[in-house]
Protein backbone atom coordinates (compact mmCIF):
# COMPACT_ATOMS: atom_id res chain seq x y z
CA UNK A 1 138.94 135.22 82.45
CA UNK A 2 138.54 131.45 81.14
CA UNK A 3 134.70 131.81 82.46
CA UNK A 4 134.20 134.62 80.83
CA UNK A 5 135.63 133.74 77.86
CA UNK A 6 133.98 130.71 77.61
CA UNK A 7 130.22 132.72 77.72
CA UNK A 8 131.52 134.90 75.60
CA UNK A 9 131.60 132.67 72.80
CA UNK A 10 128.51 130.52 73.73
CA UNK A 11 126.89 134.36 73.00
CA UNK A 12 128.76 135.61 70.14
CA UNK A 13 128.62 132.44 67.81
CA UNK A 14 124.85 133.31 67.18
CA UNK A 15 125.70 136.96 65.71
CA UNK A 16 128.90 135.42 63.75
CA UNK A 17 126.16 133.16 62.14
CA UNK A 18 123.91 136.32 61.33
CA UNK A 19 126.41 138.09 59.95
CA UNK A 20 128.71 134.96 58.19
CA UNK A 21 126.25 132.91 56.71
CA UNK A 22 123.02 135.07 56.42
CA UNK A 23 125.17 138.32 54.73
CA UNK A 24 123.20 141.01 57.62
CA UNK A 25 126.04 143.57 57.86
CA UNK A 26 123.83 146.61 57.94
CA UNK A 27 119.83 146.96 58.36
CA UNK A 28 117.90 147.15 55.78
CA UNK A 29 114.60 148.35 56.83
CA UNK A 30 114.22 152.11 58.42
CA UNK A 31 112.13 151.45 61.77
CA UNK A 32 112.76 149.59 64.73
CA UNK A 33 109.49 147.28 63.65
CA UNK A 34 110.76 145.69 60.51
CA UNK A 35 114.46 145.51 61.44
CA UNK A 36 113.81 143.66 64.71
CA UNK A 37 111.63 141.14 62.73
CA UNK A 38 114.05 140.18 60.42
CA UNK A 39 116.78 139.93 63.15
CA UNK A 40 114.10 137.65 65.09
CA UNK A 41 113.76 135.59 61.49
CA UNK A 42 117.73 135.25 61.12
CA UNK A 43 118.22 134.05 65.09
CA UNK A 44 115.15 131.67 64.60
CA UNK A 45 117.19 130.51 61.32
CA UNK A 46 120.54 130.17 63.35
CA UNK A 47 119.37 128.20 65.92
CA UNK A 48 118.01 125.90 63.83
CA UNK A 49 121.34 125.78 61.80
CA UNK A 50 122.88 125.21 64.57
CA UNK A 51 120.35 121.86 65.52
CA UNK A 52 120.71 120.92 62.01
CA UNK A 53 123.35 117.91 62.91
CA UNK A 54 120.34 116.64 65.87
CA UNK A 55 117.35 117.40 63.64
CA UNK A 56 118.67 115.07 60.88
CA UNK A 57 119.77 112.65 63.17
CA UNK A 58 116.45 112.33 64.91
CA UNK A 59 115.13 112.37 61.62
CA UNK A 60 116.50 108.88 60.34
């Protein structure tokens, strides 16, 4: 159970990001096209939010 628990949150934090601190509760867009590019967008934009604390210190 530990294990399991342990990939479970490695995998959920991503979506509690989405849906925390980008607002996506429901889709917006009707079709599969637009709604899976904006979900690509907000992942792209979590995983860099996540990297934020690396990317500035590699920065300077």
């Amino acid at each position: 159970e530990k294990l399991k628990a342990s990939i479970r949150a490695k995998v959920e934090h991503p979506f509690r990001l989405v849906k925390q601190q980008f607002g996506y509760a429901k889709v917006r867009y009707r079709g599969l096209v637009k709604n899976t590019a904006r979900l690509t967008m907000l992942f792209a934009l979590g995983n860099l939010w996540m990297a934020r604390r690396q990317l500035m210190e590699a920065q300077g």
